[in-house]
C-alpha atoms as a PDB file:
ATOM      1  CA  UNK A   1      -4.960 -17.075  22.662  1.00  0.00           C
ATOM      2  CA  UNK A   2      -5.483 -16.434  19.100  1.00  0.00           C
ATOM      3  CA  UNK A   3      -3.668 -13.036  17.461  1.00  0.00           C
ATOM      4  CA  UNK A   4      -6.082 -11.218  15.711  1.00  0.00           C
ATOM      5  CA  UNK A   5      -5.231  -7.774  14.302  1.00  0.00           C
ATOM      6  CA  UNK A   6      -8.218  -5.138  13.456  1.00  0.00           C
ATOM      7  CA  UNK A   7      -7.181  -3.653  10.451  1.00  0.00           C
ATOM      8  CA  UNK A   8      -8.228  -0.799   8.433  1.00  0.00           C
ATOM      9  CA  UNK A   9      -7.849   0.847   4.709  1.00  0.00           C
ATOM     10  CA  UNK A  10      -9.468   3.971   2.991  1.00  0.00           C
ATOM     11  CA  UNK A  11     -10.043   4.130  -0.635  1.00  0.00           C
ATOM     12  CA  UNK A  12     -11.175   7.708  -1.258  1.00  0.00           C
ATOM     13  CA  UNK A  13     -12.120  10.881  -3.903  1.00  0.00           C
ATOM     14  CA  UNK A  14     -10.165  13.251  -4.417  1.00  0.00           C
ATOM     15  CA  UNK A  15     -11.210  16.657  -2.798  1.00  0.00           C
ATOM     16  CA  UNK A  16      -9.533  18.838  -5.075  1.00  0.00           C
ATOM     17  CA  UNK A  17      -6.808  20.421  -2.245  1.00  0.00           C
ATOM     18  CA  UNK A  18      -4.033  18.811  -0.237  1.00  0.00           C
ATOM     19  CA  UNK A  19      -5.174  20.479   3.232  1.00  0.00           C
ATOM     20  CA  UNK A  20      -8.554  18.720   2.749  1.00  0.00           C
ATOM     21  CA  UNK A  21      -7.864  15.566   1.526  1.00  0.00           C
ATOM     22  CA  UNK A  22      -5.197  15.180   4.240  1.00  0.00           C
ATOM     23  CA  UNK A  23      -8.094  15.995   6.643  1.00  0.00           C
ATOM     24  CA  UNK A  24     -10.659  13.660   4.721  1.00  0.00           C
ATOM     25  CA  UNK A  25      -7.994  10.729   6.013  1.00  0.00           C
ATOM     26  CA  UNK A  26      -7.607  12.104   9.804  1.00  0.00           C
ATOM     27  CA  UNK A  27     -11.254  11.820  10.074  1.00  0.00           C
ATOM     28  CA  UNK A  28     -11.444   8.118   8.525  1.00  0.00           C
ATOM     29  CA  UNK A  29      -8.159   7.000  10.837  1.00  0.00           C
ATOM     30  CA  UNK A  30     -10.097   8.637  13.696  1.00  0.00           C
ATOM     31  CA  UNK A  31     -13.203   6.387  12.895  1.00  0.00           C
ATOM     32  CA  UNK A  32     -11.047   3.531  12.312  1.00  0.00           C
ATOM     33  CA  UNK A  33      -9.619   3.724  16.176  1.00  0.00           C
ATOM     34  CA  UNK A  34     -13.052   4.288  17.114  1.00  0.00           C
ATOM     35  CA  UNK A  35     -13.966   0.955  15.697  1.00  0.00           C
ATOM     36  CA  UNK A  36     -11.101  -0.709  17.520  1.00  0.00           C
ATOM     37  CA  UNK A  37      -8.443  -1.099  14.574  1.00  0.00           C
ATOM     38  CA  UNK A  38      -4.549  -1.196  14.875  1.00  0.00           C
ATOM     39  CA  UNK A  39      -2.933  -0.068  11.680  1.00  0.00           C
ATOM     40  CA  UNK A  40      -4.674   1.754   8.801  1.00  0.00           C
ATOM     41  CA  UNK A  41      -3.112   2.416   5.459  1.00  0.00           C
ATOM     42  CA  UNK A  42      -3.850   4.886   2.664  1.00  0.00           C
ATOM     43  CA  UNK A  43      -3.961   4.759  -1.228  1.00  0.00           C
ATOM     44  CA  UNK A  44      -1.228   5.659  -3.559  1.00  0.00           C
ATOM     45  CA  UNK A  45       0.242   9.019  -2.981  1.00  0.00           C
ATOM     46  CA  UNK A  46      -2.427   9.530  -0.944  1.00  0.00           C
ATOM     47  CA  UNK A  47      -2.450  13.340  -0.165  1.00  0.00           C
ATOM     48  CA  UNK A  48      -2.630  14.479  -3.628  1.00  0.00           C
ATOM     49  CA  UNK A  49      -4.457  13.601  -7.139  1.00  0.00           C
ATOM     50  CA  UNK A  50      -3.060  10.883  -9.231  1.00  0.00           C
ATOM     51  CA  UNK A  51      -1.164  13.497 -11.692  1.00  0.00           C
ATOM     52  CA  UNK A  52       0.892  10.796 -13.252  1.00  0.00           C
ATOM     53  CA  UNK A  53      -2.380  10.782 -15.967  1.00  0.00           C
ATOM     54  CA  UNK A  54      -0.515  13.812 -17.459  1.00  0.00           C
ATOM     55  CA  UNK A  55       3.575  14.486 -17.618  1.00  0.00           C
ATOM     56  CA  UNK A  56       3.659  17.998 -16.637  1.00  0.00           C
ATOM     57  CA  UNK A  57       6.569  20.095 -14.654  1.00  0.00           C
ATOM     58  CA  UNK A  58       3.800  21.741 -12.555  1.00  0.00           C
ATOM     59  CA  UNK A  59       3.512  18.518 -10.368  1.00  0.00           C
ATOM     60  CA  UNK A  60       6.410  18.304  -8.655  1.00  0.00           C
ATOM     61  CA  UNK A  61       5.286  20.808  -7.038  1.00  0.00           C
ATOM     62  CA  UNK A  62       3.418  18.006  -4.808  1.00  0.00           C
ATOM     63  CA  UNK A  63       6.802  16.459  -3.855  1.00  0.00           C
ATOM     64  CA  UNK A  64       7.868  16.316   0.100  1.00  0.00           C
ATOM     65  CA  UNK A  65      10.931  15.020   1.925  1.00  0.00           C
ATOM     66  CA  UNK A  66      10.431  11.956   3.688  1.00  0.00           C
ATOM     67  CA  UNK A  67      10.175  11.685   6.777  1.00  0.00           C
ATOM     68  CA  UNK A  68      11.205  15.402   7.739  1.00  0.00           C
ATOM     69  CA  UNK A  69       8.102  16.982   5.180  1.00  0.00           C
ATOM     70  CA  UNK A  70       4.885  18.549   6.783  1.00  0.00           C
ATOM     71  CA  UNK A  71       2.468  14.841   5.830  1.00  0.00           C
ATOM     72  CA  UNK A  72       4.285  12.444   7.923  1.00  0.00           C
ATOM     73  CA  UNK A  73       5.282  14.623  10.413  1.00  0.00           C
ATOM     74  CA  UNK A  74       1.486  15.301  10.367  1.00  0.00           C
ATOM     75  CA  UNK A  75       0.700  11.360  10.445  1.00  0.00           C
ATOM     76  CA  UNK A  76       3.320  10.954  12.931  1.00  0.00           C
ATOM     77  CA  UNK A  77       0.867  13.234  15.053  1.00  0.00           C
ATOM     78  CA  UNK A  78      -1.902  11.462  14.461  1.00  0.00           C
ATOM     79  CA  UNK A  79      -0.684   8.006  15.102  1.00  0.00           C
ATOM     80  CA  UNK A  80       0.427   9.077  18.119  1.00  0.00           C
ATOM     81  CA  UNK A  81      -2.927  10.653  19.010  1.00  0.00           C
ATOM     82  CA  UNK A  82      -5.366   7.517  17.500  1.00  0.00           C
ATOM     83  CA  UNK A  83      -2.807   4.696  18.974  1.00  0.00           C
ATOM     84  CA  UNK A  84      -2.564   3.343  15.194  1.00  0.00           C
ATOM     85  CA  UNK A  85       0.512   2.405  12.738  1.00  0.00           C
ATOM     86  CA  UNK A  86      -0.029   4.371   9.611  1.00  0.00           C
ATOM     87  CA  UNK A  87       0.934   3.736   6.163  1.00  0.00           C
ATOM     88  CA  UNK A  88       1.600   7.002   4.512  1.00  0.00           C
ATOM     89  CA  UNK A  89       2.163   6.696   0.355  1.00  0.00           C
ATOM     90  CA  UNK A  90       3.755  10.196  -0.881  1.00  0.00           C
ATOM     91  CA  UNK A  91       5.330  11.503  -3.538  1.00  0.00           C
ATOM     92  CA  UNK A  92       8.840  12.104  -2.405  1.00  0.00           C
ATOM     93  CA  UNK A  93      11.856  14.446  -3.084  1.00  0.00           C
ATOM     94  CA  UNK A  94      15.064  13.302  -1.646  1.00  0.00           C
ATOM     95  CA  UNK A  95      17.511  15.962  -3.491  1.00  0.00           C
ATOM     96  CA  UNK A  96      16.865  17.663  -6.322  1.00  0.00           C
ATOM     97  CA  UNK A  97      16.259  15.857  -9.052  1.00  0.00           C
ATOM     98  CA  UNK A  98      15.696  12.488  -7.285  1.00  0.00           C
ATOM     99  CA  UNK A  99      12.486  11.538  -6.755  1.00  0.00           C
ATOM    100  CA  UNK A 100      10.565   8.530  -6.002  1.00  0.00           C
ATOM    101  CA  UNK A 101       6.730   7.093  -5.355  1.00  0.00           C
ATOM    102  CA  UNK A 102       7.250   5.631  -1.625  1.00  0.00           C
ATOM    103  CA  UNK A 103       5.159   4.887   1.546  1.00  0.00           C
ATOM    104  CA  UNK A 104       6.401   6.256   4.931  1.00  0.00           C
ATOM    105  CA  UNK A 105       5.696   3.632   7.592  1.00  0.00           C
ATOM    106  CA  UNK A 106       5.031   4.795  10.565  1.00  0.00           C
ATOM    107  CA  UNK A 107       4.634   3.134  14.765  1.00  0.00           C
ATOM    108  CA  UNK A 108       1.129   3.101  17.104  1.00  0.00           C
ATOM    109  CA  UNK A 109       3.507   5.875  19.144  1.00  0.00           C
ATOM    110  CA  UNK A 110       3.936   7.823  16.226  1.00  0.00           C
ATOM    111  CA  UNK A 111       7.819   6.861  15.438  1.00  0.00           C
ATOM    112  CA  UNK A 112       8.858   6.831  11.917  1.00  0.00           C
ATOM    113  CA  UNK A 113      10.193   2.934  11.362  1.00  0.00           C
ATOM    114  CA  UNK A 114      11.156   3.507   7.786  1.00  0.00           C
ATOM    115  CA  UNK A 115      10.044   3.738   4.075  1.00  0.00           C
ATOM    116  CA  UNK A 116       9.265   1.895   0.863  1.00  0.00           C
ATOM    117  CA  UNK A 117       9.972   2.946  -2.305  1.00  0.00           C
ATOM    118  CA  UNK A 118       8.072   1.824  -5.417  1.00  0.00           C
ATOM    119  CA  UNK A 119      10.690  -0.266  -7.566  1.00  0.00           C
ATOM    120  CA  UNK A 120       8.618  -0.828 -10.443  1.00  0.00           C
ATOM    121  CA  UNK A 121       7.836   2.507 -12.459  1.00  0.00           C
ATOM    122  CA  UNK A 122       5.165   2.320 -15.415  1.00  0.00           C
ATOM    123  CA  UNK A 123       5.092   4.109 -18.379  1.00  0.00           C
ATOM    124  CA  UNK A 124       2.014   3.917 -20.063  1.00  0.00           C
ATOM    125  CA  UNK A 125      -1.091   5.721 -21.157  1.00  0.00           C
ATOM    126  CA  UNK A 126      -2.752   7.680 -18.332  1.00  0.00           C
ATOM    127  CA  UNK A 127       0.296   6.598 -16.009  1.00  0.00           C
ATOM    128  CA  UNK A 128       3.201   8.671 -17.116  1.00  0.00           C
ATOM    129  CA  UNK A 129       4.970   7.968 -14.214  1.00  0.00           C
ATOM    130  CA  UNK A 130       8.736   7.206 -15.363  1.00  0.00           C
ATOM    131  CA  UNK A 131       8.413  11.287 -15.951  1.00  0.00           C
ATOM    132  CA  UNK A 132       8.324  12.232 -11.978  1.00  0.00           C
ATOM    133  CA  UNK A 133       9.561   8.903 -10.307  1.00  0.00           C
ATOM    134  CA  UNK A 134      13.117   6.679 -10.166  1.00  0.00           C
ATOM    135  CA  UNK A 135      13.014   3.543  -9.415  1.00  0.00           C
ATOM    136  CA  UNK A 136      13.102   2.356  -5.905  1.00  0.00           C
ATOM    137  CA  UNK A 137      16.475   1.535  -4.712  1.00  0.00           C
ATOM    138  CA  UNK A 138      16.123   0.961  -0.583  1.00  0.00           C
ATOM    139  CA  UNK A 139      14.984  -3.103  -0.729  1.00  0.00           C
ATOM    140  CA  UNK A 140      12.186  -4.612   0.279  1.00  0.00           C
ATOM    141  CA  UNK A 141      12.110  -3.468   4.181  1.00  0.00           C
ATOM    142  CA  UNK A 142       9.536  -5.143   6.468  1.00  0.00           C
ATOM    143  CA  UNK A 143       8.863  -3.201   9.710  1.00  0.00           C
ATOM    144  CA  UNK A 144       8.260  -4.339  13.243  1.00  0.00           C
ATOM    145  CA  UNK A 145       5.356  -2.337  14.237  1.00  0.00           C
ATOM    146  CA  UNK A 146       3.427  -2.861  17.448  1.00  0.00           C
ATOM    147  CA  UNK A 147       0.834  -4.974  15.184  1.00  0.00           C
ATOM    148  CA  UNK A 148       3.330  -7.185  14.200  1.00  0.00           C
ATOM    149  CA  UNK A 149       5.885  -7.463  10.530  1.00  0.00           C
ATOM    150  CA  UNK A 150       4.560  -5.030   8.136  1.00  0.00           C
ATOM    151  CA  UNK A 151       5.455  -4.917   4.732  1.00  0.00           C
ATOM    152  CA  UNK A 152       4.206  -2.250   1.348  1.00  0.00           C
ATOM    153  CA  UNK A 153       4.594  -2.399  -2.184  1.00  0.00           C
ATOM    154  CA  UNK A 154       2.904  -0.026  -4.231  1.00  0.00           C
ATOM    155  CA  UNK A 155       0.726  -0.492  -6.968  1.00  0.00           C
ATOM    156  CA  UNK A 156       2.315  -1.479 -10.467  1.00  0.00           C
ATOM    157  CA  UNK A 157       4.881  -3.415  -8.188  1.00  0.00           C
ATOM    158  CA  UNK A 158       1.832  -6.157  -7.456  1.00  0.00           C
ATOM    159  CA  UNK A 159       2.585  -7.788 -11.245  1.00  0.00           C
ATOM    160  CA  UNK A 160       5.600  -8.917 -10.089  1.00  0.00           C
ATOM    161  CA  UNK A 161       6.130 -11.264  -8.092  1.00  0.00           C
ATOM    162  CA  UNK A 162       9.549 -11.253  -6.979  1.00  0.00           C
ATOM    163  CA  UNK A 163       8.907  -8.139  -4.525  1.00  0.00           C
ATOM    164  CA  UNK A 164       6.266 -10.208  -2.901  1.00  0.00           C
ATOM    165  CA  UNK A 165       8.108 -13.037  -2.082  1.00  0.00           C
ATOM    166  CA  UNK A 166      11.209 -10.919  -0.641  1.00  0.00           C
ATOM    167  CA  UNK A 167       8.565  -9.212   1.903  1.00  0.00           C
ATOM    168  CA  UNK A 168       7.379 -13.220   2.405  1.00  0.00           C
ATOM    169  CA  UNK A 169      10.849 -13.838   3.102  1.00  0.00           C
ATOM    170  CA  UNK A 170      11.902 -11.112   5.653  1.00  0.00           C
ATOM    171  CA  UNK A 171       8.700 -12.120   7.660  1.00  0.00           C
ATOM    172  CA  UNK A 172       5.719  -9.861   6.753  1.00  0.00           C
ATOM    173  CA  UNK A 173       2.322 -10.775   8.300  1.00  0.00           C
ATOM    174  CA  UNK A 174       0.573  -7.933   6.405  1.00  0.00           C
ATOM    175  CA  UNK A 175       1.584  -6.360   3.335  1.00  0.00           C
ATOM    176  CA  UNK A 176      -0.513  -3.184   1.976  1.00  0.00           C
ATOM    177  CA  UNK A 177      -0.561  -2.622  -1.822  1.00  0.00           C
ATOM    178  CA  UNK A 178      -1.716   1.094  -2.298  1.00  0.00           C
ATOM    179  CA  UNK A 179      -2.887   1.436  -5.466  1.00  0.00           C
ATOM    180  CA  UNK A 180      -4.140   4.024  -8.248  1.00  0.00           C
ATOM    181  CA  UNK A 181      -5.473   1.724 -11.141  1.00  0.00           C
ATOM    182  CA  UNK A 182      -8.516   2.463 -13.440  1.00  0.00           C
ATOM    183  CA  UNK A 183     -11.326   0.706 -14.908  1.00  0.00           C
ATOM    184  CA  UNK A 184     -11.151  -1.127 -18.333  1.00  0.00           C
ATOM    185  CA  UNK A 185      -7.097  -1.408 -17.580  1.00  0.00           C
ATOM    186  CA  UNK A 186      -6.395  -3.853 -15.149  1.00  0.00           C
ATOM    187  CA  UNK A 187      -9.455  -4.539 -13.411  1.00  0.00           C
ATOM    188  CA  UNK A 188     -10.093  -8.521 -14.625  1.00  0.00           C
ATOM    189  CA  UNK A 189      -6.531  -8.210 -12.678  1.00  0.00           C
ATOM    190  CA  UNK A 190      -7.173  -7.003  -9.559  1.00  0.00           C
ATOM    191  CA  UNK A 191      -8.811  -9.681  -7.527  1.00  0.00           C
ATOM    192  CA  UNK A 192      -6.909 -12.371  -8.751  1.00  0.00           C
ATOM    193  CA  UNK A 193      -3.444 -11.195  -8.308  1.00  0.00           C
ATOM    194  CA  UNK A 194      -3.269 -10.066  -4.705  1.00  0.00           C
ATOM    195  CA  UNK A 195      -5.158 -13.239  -3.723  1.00  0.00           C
ATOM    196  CA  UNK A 196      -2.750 -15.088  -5.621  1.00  0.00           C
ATOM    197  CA  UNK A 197       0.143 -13.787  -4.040  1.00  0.00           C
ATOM    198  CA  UNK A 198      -1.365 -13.870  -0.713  1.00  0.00           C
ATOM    199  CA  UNK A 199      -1.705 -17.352  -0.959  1.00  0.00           C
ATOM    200  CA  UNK A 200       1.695 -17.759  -2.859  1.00  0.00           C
ATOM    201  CA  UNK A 201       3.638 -15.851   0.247  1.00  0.00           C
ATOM    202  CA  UNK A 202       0.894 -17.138   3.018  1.00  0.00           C
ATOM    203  CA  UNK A 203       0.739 -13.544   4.494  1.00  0.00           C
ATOM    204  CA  UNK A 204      -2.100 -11.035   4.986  1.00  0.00           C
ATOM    205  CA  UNK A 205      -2.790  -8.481   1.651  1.00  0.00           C
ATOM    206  CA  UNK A 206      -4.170  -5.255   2.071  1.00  0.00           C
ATOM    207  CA  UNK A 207      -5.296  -4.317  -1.699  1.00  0.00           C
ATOM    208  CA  UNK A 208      -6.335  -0.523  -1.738  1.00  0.00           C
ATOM    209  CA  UNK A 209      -7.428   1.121  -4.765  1.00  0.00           C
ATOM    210  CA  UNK A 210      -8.694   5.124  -5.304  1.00  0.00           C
ATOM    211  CA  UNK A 211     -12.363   5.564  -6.188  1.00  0.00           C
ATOM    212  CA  UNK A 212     -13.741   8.008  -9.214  1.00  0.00           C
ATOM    213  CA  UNK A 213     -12.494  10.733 -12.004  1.00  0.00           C
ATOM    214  CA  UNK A 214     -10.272  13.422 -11.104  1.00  0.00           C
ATOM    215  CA  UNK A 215      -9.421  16.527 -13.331  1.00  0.00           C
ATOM    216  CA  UNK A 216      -5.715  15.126 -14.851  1.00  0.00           C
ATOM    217  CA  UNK A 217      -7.162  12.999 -16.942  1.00  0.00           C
ATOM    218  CA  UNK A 218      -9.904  10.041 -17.982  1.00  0.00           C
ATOM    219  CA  UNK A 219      -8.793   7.350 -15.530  1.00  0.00           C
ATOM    220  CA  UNK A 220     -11.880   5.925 -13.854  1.00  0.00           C
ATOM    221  CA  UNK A 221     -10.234   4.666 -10.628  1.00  0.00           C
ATOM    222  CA  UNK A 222     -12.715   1.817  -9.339  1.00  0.00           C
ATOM    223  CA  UNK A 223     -12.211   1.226  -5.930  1.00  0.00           C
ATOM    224  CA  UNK A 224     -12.769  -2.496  -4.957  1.00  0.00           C
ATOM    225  CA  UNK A 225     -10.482  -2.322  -2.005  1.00  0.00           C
ATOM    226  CA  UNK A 226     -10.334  -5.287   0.204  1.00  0.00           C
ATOM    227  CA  UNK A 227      -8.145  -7.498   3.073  1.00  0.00           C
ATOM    228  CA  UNK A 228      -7.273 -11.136   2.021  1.00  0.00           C
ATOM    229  CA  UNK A 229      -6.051 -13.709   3.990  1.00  0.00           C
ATOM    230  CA  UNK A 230      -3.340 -16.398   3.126  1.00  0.00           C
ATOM    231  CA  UNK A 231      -5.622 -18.960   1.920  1.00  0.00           C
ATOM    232  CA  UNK A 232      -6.767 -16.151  -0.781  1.00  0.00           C
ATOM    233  CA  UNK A 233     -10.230 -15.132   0.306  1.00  0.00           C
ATOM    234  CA  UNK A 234     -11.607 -12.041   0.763  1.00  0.00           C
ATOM    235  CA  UNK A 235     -11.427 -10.789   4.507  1.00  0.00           C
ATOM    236  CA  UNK A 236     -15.445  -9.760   4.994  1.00  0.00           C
ATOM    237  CA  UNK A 237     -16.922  -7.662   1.559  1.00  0.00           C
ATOM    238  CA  UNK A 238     -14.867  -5.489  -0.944  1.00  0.00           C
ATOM    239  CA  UNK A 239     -15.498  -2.183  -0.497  1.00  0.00           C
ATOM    240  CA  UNK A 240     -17.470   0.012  -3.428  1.00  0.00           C
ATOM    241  CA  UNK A 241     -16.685   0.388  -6.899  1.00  0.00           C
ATOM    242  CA  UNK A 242     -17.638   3.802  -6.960  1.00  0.00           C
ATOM    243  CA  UNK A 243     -18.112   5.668  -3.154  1.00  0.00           C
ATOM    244  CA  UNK A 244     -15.457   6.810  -1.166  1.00  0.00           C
ATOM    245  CA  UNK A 245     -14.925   3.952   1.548  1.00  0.00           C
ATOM    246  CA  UNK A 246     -13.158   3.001   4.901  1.00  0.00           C
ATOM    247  CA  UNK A 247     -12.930  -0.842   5.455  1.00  0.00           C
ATOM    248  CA  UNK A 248     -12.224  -1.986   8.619  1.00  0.00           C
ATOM    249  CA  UNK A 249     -11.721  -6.224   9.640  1.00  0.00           C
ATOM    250  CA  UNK A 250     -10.605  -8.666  11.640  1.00  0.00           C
ATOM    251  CA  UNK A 251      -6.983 -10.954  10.385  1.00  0.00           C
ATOM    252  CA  UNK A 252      -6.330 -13.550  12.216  1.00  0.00           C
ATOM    253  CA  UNK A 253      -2.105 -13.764  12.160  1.00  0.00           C
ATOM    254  CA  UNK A 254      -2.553 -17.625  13.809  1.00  0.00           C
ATOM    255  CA  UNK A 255      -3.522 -18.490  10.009  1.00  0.00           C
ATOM    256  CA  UNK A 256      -0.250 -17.562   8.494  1.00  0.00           C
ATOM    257  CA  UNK A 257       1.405 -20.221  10.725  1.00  0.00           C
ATOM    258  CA  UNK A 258      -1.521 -22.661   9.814  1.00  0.00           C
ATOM    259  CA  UNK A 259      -1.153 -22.636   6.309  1.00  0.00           C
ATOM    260  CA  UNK A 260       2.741 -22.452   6.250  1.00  0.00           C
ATOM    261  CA  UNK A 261       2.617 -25.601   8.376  1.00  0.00           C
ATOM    262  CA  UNK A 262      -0.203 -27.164   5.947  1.00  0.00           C
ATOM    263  CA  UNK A 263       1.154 -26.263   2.463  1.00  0.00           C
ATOM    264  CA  UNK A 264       4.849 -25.527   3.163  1.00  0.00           C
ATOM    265  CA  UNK A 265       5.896 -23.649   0.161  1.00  0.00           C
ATOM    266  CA  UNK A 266       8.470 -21.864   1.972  1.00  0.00           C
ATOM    267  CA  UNK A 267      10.222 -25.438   2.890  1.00  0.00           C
ATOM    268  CA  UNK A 268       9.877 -26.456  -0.930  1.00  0.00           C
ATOM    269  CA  UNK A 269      11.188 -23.637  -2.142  1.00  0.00           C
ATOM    270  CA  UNK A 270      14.606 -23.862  -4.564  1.00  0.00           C
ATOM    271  CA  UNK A 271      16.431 -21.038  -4.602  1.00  0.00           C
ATOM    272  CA  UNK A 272      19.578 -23.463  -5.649  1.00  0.00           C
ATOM    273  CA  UNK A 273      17.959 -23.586  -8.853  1.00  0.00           C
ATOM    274  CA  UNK A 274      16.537 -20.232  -9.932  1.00  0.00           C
ATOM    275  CA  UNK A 275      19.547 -18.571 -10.969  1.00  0.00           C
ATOM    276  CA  UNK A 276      18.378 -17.994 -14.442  1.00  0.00           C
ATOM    277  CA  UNK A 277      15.340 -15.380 -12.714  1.00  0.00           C
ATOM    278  CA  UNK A 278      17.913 -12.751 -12.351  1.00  0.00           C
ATOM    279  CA  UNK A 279      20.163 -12.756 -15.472  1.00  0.00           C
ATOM    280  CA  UNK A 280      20.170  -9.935 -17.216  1.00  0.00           C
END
């Protein structure tokens, strides 16, 4: 019998508030289990505006603990209550002073399996983000959910490819990319390197991007989200450059044994001779 997972991702606008924005994405995970799906993941710090447009003190003020803070223990309810695993992307404060861009990863039965934290930490026009975040330092976890191995990385991380193949490596299936990227930056980008590494790791990509304008800054964030599968096409349509959007499809997981078997880059790998990637 074949293993097919119904998946689901929101790309949204920003309301302008935490409380409702956190709401918006209830509502969408709601109509996600409605429509039959499994797992659902959010965009890039997904319960607040992308502030990292401007490098101001005032922001940290949208900082929680993970996973003790008031938004996962929130999407810990609401796994338990829709039956779904959640990917949660916050902004997170482990001490003072210390804090990082990470995804909470949370069970169907609303247990907290772990976090990710974003090892790759831009610093560029309109994403000012060295200012609030450190760079990850927890690995590249994959989690055992009830859909099967799960993996994130978080936005800026997708130009590298050394994160992807560690996920590849520790056995994700499905690997969600939550994203904050605008137009005119990186958008030739965006649907050829997910695909790429999708077919590179021969694992499921969940590519999610935020949608429109929001007051920090000029960043036109232009949506585009989308599933694709190990062979590197597009799971069913991308979603909207420009309206708010929950996308909802059908992986088969029997492909990422099919195309391992057929291609076999894992087997032909040479790790024996790529010492030179990791000198300083």
């Amino acid at each position: 019998m074949s293993h097919v997972v119904r998946a689901a991702l929101v790309q949204a606008t920003w309301t302008g508030d935490t409380e409702s924005m956190i709401a918006k994405h209830e509502e969408h995970a709601r109509e996600a289990a409605r429509q039959g799906a499994k797992i659902i993941g959010f965009q890039e710090v997904f319960n607040a505006p992308y502030f990292c447009q401007v490098q101001e003190p005032e922001h940290y003020r949208w900082a929680e603990p993970v996973p003790d803070g008031p938004t996962v223990k929130r999407m810990q309810g609401l796994a338990r209550e829709t039956g779904m695993v959640i990917v949660v992307p916050v902004f997170e404060i482990e001490q003072s002073g210390f804090y990082y861009n990470t995804a909470a990863v949370i069970d169907a039965d609303g247990s907290y399996l772990g976090k990710y934290r974003k090892h790759h930490i831009p610093q560029v026009k309109g994403f000012w983000e060295k200012y609030y975040f450190k760079p990850g330092n927890a690995g590249w976890p994959v989690f055992d959910t009830a859909v099967g191995k799960v993996g994130v990385y978080i936005c800026y991380d997708r130009h590298f490819p050394e994160g992807w193949r560690q996920l590849g490596l520790a056995g994700a299936q499905l690997v969600y990319n939550p994203s904050a990227t605008s137009r005119g930056l990186s958008s030739h980008l965006w649907q050829l390197e997910q695909p790429a590494s999708a077919v590179a790791n021969e694992y499921f990509v969940a590519a999610i991007n935020r949608v429109g304008r929001e007051e920090y800054g000029d960043n036109d964030f232009y949506g585009t989200s989308y599933f694709v599968d190990p062979r590197g096409r597009f799971v069913g349509e991308v979603a909207s450059d420009k309206e708010e959007e929950l996308v909802v499809r059908d992986l088969d997981f029997d492909l990422i044994e099919e195309v391992r078997t057929q291609w076999a880059f894992y087997r032909d790998r040479r790790p024996d001779a790529y010492d030179g990637l990791v000198e300083p």
